[in-house]
C-alpha atoms as a PDB file:
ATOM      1  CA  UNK A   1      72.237  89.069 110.919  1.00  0.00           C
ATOM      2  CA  UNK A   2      75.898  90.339 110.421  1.00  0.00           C
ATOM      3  CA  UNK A   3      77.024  90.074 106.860  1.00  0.00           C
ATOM      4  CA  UNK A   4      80.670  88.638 106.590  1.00  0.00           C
ATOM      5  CA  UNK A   5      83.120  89.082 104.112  1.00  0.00           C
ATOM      6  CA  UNK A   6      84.403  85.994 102.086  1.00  0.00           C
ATOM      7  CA  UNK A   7      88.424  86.016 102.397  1.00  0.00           C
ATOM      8  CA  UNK A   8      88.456  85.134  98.477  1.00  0.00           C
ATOM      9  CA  UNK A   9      86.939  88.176  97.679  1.00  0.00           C
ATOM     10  CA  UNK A  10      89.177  89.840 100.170  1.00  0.00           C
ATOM     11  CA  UNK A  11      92.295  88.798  98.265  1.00  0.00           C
ATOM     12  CA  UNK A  12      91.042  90.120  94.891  1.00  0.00           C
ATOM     13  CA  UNK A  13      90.661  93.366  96.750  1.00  0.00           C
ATOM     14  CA  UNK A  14      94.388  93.354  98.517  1.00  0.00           C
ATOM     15  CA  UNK A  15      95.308  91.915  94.518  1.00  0.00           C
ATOM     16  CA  UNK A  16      93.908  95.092  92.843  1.00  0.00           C
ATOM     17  CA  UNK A  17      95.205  97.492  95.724  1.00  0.00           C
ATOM     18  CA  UNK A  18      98.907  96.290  95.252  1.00  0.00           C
ATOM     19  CA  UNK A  19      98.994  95.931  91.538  1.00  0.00           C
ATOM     20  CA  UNK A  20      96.643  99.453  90.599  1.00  0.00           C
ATOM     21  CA  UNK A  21      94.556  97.411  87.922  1.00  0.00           C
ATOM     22  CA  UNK A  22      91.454  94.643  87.633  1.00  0.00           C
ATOM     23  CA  UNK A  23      93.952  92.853  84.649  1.00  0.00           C
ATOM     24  CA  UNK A  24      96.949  92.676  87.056  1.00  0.00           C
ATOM     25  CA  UNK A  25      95.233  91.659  89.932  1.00  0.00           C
ATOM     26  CA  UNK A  26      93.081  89.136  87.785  1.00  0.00           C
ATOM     27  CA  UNK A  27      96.935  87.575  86.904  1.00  0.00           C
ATOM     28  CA  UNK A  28      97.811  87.364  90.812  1.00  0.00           C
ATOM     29  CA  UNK A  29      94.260  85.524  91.634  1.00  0.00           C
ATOM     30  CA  UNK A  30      94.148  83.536  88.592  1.00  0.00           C
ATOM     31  CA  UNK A  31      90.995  84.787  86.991  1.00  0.00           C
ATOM     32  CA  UNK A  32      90.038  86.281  84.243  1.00  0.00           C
ATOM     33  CA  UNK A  33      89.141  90.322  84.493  1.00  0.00           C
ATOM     34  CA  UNK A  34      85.572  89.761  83.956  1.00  0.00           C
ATOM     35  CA  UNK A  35      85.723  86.722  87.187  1.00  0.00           C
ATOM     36  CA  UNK A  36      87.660  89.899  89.350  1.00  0.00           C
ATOM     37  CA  UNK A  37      85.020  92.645  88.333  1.00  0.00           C
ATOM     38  CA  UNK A  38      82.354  90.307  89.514  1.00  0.00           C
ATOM     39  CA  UNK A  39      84.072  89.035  92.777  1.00  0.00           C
ATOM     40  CA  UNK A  40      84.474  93.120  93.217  1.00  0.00           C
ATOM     41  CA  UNK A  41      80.776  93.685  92.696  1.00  0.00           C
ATOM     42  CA  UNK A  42      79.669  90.501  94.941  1.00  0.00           C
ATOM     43  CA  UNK A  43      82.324  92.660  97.526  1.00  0.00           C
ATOM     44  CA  UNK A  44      80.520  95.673  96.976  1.00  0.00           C
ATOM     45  CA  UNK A  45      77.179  94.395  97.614  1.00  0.00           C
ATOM     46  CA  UNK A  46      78.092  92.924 101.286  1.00  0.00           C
ATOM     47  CA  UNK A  47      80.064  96.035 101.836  1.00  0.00           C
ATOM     48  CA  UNK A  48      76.920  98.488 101.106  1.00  0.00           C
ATOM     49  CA  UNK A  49      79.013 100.973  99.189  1.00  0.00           C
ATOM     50  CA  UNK A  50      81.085 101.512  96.281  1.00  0.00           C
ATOM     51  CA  UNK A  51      84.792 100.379  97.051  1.00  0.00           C
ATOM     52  CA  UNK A  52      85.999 101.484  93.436  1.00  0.00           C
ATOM     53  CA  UNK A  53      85.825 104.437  91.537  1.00  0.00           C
ATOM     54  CA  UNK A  54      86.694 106.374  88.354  1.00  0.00           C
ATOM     55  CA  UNK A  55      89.882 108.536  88.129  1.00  0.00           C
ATOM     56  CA  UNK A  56      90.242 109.405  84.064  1.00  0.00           C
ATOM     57  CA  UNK A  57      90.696 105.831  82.653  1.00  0.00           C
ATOM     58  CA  UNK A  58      91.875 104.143  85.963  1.00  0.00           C
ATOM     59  CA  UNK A  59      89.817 102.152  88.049  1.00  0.00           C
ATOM     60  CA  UNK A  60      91.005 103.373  92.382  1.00  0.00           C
ATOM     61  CA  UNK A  61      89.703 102.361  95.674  1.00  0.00           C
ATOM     62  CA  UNK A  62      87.136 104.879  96.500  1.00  0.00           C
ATOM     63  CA  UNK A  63      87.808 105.914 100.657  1.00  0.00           C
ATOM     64  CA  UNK A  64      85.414 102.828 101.630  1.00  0.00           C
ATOM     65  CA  UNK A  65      87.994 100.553  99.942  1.00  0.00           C
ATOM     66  CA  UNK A  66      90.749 102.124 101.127  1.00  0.00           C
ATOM     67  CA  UNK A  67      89.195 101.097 104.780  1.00  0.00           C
ATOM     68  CA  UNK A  68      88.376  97.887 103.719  1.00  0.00           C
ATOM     69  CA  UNK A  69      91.945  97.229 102.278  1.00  0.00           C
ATOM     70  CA  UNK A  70      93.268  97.800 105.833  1.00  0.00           C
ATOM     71  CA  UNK A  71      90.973  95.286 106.942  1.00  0.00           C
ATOM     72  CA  UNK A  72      91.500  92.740 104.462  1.00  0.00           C
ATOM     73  CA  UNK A  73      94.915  91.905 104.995  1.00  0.00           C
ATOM     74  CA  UNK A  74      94.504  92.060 108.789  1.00  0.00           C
ATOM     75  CA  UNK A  75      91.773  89.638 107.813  1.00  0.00           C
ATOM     76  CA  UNK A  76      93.935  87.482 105.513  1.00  0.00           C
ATOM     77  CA  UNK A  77      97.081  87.149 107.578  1.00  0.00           C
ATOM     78  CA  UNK A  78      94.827  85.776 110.581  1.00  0.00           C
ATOM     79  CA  UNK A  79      93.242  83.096 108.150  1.00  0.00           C
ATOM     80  CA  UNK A  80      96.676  82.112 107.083  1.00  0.00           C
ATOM     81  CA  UNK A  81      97.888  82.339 110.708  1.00  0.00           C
ATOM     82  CA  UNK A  82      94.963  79.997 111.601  1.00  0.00           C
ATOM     83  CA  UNK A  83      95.424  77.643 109.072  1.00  0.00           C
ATOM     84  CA  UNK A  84      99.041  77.127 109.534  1.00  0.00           C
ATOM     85  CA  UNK A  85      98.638  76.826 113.694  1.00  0.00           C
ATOM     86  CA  UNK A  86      97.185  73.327 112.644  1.00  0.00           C
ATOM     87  CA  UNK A  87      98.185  72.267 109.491  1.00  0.00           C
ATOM     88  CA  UNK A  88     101.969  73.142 110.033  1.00  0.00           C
ATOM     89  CA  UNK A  89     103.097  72.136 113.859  1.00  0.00           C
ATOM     90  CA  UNK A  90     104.051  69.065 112.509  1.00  0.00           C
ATOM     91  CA  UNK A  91     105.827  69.234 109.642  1.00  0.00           C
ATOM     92  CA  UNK A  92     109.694  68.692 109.149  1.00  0.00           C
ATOM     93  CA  UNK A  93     112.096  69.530 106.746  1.00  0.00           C
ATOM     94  CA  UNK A  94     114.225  72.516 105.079  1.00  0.00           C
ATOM     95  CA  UNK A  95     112.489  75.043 103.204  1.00  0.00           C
ATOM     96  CA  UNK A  96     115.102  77.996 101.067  1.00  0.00           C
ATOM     97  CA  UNK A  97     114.199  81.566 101.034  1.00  0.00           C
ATOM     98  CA  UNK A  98     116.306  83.347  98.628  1.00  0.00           C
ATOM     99  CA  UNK A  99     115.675  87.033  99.019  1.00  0.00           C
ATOM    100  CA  UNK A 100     116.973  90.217  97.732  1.00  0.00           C
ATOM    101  CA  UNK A 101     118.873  92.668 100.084  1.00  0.00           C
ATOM    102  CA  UNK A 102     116.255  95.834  99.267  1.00  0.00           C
ATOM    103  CA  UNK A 103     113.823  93.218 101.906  1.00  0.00           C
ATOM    104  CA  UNK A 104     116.033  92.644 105.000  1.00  0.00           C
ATOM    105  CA  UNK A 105     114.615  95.089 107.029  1.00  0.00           C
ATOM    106  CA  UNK A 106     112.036  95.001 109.802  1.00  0.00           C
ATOM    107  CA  UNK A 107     109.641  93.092 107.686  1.00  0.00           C
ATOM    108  CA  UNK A 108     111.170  90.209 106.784  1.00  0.00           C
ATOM    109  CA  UNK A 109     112.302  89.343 110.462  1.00  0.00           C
ATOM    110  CA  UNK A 110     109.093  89.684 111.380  1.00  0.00           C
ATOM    111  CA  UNK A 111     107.759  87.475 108.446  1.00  0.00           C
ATOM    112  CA  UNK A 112     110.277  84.468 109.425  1.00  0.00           C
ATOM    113  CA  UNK A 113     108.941  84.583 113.119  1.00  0.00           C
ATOM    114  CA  UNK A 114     105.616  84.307 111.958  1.00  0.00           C
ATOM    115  CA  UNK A 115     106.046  81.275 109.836  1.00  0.00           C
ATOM    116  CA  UNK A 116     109.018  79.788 112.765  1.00  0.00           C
ATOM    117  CA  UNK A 117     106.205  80.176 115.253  1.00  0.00           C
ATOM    118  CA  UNK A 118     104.060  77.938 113.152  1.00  0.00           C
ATOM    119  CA  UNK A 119     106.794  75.340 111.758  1.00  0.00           C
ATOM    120  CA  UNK A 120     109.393  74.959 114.634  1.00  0.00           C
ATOM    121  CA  UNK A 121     110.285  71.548 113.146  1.00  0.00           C
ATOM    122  CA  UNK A 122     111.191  73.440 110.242  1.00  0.00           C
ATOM    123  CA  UNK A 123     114.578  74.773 108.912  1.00  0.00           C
ATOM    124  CA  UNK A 124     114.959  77.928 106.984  1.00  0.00           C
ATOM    125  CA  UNK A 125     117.646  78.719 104.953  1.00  0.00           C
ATOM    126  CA  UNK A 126     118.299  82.357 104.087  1.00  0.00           C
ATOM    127  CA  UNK A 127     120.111  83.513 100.971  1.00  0.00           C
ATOM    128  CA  UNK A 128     120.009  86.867 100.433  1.00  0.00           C
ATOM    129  CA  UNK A 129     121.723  88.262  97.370  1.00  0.00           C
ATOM    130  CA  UNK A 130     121.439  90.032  94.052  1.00  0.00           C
ATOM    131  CA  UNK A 131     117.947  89.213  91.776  1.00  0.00           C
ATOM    132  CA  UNK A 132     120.217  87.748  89.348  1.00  0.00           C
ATOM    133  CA  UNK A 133     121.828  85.665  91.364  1.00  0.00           C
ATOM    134  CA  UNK A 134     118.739  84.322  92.785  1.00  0.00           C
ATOM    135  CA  UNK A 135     116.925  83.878  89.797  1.00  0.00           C
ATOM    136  CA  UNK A 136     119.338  80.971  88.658  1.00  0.00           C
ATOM    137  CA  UNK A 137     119.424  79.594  91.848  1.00  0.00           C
ATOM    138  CA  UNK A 138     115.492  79.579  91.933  1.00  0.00           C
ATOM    139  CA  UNK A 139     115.551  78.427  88.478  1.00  0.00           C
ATOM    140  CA  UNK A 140     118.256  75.343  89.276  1.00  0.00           C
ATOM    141  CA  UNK A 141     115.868  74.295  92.359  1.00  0.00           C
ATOM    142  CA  UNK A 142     118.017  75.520  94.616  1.00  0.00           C
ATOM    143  CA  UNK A 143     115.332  77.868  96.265  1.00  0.00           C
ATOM    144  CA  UNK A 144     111.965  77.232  97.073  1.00  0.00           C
ATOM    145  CA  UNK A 145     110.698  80.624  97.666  1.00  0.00           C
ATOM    146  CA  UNK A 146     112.626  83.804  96.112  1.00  0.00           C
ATOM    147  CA  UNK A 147     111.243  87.592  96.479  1.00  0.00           C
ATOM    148  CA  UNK A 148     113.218  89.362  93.645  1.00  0.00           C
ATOM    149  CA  UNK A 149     113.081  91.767  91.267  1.00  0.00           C
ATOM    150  CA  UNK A 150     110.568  90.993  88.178  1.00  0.00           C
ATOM    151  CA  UNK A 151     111.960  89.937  84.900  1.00  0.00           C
ATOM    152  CA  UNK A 152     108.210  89.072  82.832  1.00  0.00           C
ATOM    153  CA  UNK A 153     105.164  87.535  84.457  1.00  0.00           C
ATOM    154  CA  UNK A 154     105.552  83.798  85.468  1.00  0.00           C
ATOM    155  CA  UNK A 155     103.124  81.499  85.825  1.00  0.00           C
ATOM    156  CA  UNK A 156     104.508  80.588  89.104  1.00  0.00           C
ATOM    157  CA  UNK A 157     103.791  84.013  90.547  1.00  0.00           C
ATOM    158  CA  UNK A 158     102.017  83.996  94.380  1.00  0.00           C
ATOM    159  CA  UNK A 159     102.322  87.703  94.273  1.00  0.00           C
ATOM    160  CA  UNK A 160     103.562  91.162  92.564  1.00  0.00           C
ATOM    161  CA  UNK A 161     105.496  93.892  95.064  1.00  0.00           C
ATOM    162  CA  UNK A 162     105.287  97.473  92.824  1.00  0.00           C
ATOM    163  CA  UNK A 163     106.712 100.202  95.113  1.00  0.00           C
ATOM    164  CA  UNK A 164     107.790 103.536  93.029  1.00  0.00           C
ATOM    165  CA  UNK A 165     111.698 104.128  92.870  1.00  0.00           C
ATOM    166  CA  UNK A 166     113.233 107.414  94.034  1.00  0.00           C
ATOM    167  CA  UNK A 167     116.513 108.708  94.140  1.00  0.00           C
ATOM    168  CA  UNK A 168     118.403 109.136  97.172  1.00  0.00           C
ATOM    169  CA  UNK A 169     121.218 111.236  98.475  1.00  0.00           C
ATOM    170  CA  UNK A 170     122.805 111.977 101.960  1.00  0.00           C
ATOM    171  CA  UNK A 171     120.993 113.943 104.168  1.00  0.00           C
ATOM    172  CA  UNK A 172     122.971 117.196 104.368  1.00  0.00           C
ATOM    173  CA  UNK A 173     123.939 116.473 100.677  1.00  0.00           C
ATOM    174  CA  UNK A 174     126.597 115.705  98.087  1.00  0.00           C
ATOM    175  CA  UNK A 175     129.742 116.776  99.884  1.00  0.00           C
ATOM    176  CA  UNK A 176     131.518 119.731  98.642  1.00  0.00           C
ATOM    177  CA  UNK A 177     130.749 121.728  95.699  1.00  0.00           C
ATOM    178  CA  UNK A 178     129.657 119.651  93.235  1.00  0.00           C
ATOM    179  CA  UNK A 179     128.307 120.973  89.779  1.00  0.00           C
ATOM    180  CA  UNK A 180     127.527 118.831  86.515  1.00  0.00           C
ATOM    181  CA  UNK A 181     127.792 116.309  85.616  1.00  0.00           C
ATOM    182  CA  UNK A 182     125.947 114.427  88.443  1.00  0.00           C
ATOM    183  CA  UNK A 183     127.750 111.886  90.130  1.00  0.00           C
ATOM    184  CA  UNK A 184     125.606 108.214  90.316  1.00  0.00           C
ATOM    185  CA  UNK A 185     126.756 105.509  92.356  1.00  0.00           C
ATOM    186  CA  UNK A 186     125.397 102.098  91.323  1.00  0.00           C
ATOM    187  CA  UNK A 187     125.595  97.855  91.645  1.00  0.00           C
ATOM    188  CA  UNK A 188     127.989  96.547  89.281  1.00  0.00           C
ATOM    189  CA  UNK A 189     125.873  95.309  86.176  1.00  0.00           C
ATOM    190  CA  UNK A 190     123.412  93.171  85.651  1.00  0.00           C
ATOM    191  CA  UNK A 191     121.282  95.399  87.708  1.00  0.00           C
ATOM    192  CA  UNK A 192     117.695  97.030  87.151  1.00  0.00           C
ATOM    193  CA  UNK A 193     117.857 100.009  89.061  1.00  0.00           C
ATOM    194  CA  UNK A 194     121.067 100.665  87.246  1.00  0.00           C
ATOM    195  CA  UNK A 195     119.819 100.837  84.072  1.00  0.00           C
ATOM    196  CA  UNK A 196     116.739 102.183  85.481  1.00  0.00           C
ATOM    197  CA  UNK A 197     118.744 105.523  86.496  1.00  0.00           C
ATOM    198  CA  UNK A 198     120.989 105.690  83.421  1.00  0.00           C
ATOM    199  CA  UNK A 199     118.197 105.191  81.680  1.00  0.00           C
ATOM    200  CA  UNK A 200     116.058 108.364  82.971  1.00  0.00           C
ATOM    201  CA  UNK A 201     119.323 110.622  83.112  1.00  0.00           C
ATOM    202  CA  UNK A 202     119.625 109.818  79.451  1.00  0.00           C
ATOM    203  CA  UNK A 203     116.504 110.108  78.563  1.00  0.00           C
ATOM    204  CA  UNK A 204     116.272 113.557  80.172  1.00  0.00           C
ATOM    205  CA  UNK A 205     119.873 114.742  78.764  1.00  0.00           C
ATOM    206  CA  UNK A 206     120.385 114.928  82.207  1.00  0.00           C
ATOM    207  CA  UNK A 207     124.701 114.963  82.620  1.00  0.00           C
ATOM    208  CA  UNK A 208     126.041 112.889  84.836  1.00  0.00           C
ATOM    209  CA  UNK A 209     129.136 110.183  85.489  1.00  0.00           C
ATOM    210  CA  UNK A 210     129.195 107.226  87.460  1.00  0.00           C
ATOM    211  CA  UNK A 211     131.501 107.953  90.412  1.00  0.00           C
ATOM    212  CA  UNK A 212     131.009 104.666  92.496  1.00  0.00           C
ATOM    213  CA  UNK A 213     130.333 100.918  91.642  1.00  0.00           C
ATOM    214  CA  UNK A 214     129.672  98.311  94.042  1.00  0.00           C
ATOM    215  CA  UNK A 215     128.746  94.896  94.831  1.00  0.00           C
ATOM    216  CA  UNK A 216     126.327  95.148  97.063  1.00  0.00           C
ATOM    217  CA  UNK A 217     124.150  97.280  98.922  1.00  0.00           C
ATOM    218  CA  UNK A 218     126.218  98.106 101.747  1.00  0.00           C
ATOM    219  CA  UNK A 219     128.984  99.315  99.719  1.00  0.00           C
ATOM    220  CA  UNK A 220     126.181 101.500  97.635  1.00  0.00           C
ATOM    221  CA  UNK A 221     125.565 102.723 101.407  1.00  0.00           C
ATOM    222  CA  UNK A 222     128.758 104.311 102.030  1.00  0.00           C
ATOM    223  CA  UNK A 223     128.650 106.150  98.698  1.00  0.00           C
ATOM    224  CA  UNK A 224     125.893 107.718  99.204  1.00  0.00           C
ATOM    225  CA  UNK A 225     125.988 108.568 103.082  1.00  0.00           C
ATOM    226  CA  UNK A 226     129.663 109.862 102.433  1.00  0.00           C
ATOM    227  CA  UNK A 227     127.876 112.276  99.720  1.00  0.00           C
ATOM    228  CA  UNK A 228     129.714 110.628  97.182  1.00  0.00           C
ATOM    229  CA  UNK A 229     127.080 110.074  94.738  1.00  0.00           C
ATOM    230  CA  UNK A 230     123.624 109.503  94.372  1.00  0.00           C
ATOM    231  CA  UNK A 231     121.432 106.263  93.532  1.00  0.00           C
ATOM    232  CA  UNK A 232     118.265 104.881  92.847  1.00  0.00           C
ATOM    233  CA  UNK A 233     116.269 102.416  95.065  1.00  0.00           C
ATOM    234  CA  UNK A 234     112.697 102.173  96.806  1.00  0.00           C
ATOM    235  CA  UNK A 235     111.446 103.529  99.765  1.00  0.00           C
ATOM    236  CA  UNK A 236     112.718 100.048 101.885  1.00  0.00           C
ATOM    237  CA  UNK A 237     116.239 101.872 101.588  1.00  0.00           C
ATOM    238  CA  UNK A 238     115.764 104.786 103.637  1.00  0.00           C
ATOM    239  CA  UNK A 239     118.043 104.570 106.600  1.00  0.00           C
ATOM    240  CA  UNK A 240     120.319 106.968 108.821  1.00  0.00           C
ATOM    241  CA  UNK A 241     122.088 109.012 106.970  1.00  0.00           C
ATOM    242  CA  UNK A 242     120.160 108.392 103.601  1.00  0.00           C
ATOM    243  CA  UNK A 243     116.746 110.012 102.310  1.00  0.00           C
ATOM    244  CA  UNK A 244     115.217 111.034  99.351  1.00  0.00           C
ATOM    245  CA  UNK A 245     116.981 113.273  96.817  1.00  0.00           C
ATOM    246  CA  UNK A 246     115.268 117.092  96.998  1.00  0.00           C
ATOM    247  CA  UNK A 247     112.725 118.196  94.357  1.00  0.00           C
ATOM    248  CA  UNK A 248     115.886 121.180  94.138  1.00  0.00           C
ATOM    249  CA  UNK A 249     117.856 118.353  92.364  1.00  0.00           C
ATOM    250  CA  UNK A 250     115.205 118.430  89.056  1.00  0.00           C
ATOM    251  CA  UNK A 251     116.053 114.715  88.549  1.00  0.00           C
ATOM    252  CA  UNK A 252     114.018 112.598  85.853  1.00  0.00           C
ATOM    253  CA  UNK A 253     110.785 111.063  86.850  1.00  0.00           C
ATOM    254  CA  UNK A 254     110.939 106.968  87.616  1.00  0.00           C
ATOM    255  CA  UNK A 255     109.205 104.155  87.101  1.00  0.00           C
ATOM    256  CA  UNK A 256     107.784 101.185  89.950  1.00  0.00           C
ATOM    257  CA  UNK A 257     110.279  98.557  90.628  1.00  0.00           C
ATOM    258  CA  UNK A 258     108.225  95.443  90.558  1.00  0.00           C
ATOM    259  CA  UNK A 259     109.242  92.276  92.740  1.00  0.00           C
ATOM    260  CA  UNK A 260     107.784  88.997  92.463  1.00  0.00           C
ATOM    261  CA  UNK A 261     106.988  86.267  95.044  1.00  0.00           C
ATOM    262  CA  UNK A 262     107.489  82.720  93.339  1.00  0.00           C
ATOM    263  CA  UNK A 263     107.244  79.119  94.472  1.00  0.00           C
ATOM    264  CA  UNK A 264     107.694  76.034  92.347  1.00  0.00           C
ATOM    265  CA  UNK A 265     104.154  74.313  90.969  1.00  0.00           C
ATOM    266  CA  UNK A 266     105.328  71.282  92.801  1.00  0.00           C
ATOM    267  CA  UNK A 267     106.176  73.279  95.918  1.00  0.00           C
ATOM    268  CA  UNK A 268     105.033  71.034  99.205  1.00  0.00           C
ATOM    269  CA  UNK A 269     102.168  72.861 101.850  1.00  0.00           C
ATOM    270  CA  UNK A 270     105.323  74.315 104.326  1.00  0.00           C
ATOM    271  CA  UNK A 271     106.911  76.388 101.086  1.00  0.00           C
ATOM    272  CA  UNK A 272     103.485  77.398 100.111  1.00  0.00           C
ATOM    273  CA  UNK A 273     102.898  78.269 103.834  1.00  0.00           C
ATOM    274  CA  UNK A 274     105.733  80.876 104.123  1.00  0.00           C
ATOM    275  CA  UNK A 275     105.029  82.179 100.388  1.00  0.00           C
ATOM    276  CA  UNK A 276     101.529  83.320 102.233  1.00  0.00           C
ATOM    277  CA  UNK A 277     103.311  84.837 104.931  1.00  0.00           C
ATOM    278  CA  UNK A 278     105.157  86.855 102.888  1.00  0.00           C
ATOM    279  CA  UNK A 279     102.523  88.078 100.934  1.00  0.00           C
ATOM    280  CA  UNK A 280     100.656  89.164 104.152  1.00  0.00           C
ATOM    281  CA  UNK A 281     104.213  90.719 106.173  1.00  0.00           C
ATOM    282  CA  UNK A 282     105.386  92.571 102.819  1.00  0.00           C
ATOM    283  CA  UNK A 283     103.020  94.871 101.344  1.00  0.00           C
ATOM    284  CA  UNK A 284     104.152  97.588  98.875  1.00  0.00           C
ATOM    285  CA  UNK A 285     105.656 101.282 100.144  1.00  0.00           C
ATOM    286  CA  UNK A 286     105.237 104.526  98.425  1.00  0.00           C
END
């Protein structure tokens, strides 16, 4: 008889491999710890081996989970794409994505076919912007679904994105001679990964200036492609012209970024639909 692996205990899998702990994915599932260490066990036991291991006081995915993680959302996103083939070719209506800029890449295209292909009597609206922006906006019901960056943990939570931060300079380097203090270039406040990199640098009593404010993202592009200055995003950045600042540079450690997927309690099954299609089509980066 070939065993098969429930999709719920999937999920708590995927939950603990994005998030790095039982109590974080136990928030994304909605179970307690003790509920996720038993669905992990009852996972275990079809599996045959181990899928988690000690590393000091951490709890990791032991190679066999690793494996299995693969799997699992491979898994997942044909359940969901299954499910929404005949629950969603009929429905109608507008559903709002508001989305932060750092997720406009190949991934997000990709994710809005998926869910079109499913819901062509659906419209999407796409507002991409600045967290803080969105926030209100998601906040005054003007967006059903936002992806932005995490203030605390919300009830209304489908998912947590945690994808390390790094900093970034032009690929052939700051342009001319350039000594302390080091020159930043940043998104005009409120921002995270602002503060995030002013911050470290003070922390470290690390000199620097900030030679370059901007609106948005592209304008933080030509900074730091014209070796201007230097910034601080994720790995989703990374684009001609741009990559990660050398170890040379002796910058200050960083913490994750964490981004949230959210969708109103009352949210109808179409808005709830694309939330799980973004879960599947944007998993975390180193």
């Amino acid at each position: 008889m070939i065993k098969q692996f429930n999709p719920v205990l999937l999920r708590t899998l995927v939950a603990f491999a994005d998030t790095g702990t039982l109590s974080r994915a136990a928030d994304i599932v909605g179970r307690t710890s003790s509920a996720v260490t038993a669905q992990i066990q009852r996972l275990e036991h079809v599996a045959g081996v181990p899928l988690l291991e000690a590393s000091g006081r951490k709890r990791v995915l032991t190679y066999a989970g690793e494996r299995l993680v693969g799997h699992a959302r491979r898994i997942l996103t044909a359940n969901h794409e299954a499910w929404l083939s005949i629950s969603g070719t009929e429905a109608e209506g507008r559903v709002v994505l508001g989305i932060t800029q750092d997720f406009t890449g190949s991934a997000l295209p990709a994710a809005v076919k998926s869910f079109a292909r499913t819901h062509g009597h659906m419209r999407i609206d796409l507002r991409v912007g600045r967290s803080v922006e969105l926030f209100d906006d998601f906040t005054a019901g003007r967006i059903d679904v936002l992806v932005a960056m995490r203030r605390s943990i919300e009830p209304d939570e489908t998912a947590v994105i945690r994808e390390p931060m790094h900093w970034f300079t032009a690929t052939d380097g700051l342009a001319g001679v350039i000594s302390s203090p080091l020159p930043i270039a940043v998104l005009e406040s409120p921002c995270e990964f602002r503060d995030t990199a002013l911050r470290s640098l003070d922390a470290a009593g690390y000199p620097f200036h900030i030679a370059t404010s901007s609106q948005s993202l592209a304008g933080l592009s030509v900074a730091v492609r014209a070796g201007v200055a230097i910034t601080v995003r994720t790995s989703r950045w990374i684009q001609d012209g741009i990559a990660i600042a050398p170890k040379e540079l002796k910058l200050p450690k960083l913490p994750d970024a964490e981004f949230s997927i959210r969708i109103h309690a009352d949210a109808a099954d179409p808005t709830r639909h694309l939330a799980d299609v973004l879960v599947s089509s944007l998993p975390p980066l180193n």
